[in-house]
PDB file of N, CA and C in Angstrom:
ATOM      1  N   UNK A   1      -0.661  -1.919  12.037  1.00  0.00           N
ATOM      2  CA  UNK A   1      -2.059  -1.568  11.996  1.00  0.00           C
ATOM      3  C   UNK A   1      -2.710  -1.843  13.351  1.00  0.00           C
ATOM      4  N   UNK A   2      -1.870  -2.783  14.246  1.00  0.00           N
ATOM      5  CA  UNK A   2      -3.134  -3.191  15.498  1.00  0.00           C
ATOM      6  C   UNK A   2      -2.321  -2.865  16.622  1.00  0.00           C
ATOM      7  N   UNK A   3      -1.455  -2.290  16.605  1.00  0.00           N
ATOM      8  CA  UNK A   3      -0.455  -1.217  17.674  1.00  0.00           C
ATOM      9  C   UNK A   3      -1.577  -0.285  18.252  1.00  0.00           C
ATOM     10  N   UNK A   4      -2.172   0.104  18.030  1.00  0.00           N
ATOM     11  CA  UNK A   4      -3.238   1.297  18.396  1.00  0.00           C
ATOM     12  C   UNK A   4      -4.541   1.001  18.594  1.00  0.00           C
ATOM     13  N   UNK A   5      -4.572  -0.692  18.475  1.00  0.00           N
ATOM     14  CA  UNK A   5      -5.949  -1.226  18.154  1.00  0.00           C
ATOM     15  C   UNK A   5      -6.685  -1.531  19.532  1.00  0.00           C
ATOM     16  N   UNK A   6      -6.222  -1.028  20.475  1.00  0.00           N
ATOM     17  CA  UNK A   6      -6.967  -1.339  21.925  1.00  0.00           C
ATOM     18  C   UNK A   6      -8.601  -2.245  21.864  1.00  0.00           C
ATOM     19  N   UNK A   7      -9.404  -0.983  21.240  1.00  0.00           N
ATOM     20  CA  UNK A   7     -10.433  -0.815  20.848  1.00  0.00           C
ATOM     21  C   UNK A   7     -11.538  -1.830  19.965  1.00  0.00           C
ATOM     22  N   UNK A   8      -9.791  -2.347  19.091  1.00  0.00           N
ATOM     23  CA  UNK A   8     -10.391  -2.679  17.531  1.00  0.00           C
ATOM     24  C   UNK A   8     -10.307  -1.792  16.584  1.00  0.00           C
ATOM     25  N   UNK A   9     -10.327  -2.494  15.207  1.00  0.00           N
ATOM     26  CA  UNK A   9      -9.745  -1.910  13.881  1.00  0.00           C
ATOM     27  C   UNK A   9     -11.248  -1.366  12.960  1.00  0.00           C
ATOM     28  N   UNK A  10     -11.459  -0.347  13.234  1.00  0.00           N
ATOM     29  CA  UNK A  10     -12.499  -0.035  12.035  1.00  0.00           C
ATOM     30  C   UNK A  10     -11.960  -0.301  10.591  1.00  0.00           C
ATOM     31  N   UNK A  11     -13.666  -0.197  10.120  1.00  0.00           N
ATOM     32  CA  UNK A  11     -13.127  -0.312   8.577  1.00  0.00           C
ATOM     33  C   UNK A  11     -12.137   0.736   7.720  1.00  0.00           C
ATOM     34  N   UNK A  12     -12.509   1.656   7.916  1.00  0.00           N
ATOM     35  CA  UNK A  12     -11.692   3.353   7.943  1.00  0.00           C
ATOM     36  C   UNK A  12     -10.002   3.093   7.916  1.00  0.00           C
ATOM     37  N   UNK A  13      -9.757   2.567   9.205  1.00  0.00           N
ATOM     38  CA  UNK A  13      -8.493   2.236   9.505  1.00  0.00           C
ATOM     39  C   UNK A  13      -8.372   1.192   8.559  1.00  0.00           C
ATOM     40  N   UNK A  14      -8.507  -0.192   8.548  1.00  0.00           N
ATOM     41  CA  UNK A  14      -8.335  -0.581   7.915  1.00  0.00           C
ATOM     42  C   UNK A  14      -8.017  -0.736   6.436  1.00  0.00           C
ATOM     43  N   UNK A  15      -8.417   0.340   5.765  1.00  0.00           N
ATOM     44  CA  UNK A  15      -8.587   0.658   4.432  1.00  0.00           C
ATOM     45  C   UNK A  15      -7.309   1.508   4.501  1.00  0.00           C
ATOM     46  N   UNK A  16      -7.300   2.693   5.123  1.00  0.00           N
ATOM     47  CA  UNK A  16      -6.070   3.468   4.845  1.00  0.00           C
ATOM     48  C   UNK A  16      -4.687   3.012   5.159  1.00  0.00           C
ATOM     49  N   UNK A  17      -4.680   1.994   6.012  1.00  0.00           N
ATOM     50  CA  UNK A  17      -3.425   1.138   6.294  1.00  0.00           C
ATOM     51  C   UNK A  17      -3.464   0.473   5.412  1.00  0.00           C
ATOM     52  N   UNK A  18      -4.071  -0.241   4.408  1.00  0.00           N
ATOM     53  CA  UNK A  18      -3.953  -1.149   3.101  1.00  0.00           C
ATOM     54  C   UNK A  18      -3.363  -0.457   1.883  1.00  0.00           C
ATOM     55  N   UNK A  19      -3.936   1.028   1.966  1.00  0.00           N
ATOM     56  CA  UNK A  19      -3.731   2.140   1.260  1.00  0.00           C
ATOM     57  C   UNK A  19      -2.025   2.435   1.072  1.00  0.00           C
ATOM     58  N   UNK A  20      -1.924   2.985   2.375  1.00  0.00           N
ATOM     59  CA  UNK A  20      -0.464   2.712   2.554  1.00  0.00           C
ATOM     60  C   UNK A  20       0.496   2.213   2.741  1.00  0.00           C
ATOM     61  N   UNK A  21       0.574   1.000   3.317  1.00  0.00           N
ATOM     62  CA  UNK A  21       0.949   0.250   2.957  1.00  0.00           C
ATOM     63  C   UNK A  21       1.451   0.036   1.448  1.00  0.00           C
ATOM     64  N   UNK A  22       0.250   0.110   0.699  1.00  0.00           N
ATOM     65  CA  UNK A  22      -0.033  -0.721  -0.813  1.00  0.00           C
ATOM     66  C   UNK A  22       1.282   0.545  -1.608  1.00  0.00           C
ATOM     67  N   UNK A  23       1.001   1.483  -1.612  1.00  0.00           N
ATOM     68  CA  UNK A  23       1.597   2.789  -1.661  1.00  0.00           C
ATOM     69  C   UNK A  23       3.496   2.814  -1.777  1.00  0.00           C
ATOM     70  N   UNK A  24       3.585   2.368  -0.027  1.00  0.00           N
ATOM     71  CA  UNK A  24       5.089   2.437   0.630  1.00  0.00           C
ATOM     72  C   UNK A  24       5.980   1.174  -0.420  1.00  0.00           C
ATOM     73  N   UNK A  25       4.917   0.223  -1.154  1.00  0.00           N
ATOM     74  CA  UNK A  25       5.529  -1.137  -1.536  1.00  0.00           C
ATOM     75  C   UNK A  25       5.863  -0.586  -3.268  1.00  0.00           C
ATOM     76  N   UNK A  26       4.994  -0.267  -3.812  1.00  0.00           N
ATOM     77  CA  UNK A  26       4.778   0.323  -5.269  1.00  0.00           C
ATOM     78  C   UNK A  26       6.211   1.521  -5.108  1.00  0.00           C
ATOM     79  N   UNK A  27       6.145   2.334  -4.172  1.00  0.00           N
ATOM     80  CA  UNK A  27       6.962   3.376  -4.641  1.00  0.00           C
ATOM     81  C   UNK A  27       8.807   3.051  -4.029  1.00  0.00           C
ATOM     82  N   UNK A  28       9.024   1.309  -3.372  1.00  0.00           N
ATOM     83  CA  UNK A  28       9.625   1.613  -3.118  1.00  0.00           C
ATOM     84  C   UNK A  28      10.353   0.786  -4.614  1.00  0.00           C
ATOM     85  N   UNK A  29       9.595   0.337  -5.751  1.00  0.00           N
ATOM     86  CA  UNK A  29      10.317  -0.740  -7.009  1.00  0.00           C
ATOM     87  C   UNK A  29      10.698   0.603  -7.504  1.00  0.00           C
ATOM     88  N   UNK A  30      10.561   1.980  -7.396  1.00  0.00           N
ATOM     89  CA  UNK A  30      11.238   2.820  -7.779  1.00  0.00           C
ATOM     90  C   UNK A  30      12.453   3.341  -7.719  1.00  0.00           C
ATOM     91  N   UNK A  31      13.416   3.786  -8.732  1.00  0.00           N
ATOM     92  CA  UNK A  31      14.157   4.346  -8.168  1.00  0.00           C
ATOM     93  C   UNK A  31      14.203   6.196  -7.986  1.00  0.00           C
ATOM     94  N   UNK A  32      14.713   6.482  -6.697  1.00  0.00           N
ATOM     95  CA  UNK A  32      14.621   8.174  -6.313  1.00  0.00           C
ATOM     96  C   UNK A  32      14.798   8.719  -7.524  1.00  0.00           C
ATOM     97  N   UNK A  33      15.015   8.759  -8.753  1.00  0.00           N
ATOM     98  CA  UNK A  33      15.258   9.814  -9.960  1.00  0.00           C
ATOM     99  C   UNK A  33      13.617   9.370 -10.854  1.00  0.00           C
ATOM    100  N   UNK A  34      13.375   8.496 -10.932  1.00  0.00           N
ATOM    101  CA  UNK A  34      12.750   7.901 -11.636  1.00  0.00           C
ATOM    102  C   UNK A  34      11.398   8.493 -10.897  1.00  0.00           C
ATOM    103  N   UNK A  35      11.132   8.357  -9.494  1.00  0.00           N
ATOM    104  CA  UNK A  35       9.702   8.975  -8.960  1.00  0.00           C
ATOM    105  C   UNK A  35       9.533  10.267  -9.502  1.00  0.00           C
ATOM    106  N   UNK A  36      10.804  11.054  -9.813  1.00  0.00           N
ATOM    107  CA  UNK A  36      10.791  12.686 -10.217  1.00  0.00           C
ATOM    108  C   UNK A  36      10.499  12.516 -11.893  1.00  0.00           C
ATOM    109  N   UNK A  37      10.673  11.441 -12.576  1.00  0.00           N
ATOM    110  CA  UNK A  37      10.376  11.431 -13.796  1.00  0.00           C
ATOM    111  C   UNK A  37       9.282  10.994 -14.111  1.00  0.00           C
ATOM    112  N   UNK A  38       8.420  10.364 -13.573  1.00  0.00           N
ATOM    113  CA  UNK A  38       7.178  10.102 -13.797  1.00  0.00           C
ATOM    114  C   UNK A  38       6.294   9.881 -12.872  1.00  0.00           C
ATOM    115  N   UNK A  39       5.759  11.429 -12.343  1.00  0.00           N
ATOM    116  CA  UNK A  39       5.011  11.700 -11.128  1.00  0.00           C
ATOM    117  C   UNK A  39       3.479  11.778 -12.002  1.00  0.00           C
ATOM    118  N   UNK A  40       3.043  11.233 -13.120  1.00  0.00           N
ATOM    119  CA  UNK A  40       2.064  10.860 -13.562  1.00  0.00           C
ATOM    120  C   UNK A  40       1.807   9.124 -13.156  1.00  0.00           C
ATOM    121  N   UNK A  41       2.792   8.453 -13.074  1.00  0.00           N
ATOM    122  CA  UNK A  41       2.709   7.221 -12.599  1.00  0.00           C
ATOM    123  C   UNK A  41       1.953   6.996 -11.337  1.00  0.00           C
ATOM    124  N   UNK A  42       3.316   8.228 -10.074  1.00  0.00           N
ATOM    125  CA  UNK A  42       3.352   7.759  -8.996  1.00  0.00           C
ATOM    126  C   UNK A  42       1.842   7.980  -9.002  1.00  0.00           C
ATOM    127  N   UNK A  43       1.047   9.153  -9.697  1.00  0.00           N
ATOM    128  CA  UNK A  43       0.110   9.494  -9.216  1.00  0.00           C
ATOM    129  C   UNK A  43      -1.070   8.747  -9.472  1.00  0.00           C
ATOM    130  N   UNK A  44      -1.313   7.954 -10.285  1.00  0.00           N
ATOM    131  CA  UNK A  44      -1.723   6.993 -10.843  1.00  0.00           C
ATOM    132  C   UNK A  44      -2.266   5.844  -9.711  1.00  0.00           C
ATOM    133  N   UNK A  45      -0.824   5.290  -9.292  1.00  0.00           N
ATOM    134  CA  UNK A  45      -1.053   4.480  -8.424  1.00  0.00           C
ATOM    135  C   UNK A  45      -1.839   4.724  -6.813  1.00  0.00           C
ATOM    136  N   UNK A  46      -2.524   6.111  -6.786  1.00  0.00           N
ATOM    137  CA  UNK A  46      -3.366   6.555  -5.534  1.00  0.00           C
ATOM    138  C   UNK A  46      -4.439   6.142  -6.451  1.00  0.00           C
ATOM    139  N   UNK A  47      -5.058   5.540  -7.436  1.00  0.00           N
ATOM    140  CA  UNK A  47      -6.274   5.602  -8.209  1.00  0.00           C
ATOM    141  C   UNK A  47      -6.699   3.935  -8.393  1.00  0.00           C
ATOM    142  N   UNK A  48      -5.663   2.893  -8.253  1.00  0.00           N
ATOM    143  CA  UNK A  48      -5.807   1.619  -7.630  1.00  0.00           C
ATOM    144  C   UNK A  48      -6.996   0.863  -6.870  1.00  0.00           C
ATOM    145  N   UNK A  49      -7.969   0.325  -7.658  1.00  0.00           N
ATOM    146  CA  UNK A  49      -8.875   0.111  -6.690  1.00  0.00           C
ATOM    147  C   UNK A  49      -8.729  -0.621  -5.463  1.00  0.00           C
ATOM    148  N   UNK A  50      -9.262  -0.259  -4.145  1.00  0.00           N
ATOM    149  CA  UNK A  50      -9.099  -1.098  -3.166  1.00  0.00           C
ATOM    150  C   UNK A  50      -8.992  -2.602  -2.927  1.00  0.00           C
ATOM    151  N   UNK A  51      -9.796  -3.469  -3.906  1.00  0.00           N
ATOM    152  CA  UNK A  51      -9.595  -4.743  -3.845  1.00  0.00           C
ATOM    153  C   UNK A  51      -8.213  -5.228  -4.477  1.00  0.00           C
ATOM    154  N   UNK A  52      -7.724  -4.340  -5.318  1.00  0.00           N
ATOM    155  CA  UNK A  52      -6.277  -4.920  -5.899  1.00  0.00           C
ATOM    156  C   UNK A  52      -5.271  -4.778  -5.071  1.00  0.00           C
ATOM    157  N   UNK A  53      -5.299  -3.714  -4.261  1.00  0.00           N
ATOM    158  CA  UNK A  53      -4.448  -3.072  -3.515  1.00  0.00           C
ATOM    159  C   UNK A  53      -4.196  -4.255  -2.299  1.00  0.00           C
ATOM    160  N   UNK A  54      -5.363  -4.742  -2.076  1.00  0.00           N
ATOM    161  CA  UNK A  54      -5.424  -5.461  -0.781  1.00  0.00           C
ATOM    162  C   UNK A  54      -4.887  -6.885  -1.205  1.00  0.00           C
ATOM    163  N   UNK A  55      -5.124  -7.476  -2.489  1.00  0.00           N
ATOM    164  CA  UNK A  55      -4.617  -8.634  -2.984  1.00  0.00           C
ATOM    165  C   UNK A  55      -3.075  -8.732  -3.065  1.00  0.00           C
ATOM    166  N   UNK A  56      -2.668  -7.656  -3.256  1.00  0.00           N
ATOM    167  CA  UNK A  56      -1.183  -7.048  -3.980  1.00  0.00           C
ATOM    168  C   UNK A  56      -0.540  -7.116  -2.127  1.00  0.00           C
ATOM    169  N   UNK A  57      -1.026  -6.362  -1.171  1.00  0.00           N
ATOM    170  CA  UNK A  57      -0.615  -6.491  -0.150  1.00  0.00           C
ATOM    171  C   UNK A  57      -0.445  -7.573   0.596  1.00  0.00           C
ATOM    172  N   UNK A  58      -1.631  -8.608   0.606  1.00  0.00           N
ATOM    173  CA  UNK A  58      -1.615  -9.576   0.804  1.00  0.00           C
ATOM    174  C   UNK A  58      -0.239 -10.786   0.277  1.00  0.00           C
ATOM    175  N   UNK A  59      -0.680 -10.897  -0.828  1.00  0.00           N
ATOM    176  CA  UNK A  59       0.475 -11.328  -1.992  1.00  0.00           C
ATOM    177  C   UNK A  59       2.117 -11.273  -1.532  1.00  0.00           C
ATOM    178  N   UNK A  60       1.915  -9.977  -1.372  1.00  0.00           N
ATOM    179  CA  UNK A  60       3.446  -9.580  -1.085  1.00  0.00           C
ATOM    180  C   UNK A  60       3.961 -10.330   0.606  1.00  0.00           C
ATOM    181  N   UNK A  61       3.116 -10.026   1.666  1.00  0.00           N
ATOM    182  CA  UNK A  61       3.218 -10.221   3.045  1.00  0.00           C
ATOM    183  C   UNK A  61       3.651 -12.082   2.874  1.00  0.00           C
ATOM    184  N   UNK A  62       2.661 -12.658   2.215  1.00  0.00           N
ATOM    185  CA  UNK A  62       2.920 -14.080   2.214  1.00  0.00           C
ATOM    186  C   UNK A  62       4.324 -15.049   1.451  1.00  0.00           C
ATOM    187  N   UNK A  63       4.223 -14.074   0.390  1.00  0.00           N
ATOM    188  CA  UNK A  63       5.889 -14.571  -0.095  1.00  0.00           C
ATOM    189  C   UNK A  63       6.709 -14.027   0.631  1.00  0.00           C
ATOM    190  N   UNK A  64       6.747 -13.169   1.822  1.00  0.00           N
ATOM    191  CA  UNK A  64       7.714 -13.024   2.691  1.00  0.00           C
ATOM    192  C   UNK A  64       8.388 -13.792   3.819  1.00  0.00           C
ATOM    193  N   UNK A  65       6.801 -14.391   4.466  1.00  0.00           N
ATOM    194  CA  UNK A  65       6.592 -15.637   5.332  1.00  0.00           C
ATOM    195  C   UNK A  65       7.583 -16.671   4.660  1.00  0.00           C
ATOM    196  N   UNK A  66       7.516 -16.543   3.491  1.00  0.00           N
ATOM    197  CA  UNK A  66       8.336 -18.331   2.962  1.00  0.00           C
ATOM    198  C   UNK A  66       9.999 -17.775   3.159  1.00  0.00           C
TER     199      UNK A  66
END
């Protein structure tokens, strides 16, 4: 996210990197047959409100640290 951040991180940015991020992590507990079987799910999970998304990201980054 701060590779490009010369400038600084708007909120904008910020949000859509949480977005995806949040996204890349959810679709990867999938397996490749399974995304094709329930693309009501995957789709689902673009509908995630932002504060969960960011907790969930968070969450995840820190049990990695350990």
């Amino acid at each position: 996210m701060y590779e490009d951040a010369d400038e600084g991180v708007t909120e904008d940015m910020f949000q859509e990197s949480i977005h995806s991020v949040y996204f890349d992590l959810m679709l990867a507990l999938f397996e490749k047959e399974d995304l094709k079987k329930y693309p009501d799910v995957v789709q689902q999970l673009r509908h995630v409100n932002f504060r969960d998304k960011l907790f969930y990201v968070i969450g995840h980054y820190n049990k990695t640290k350990i």
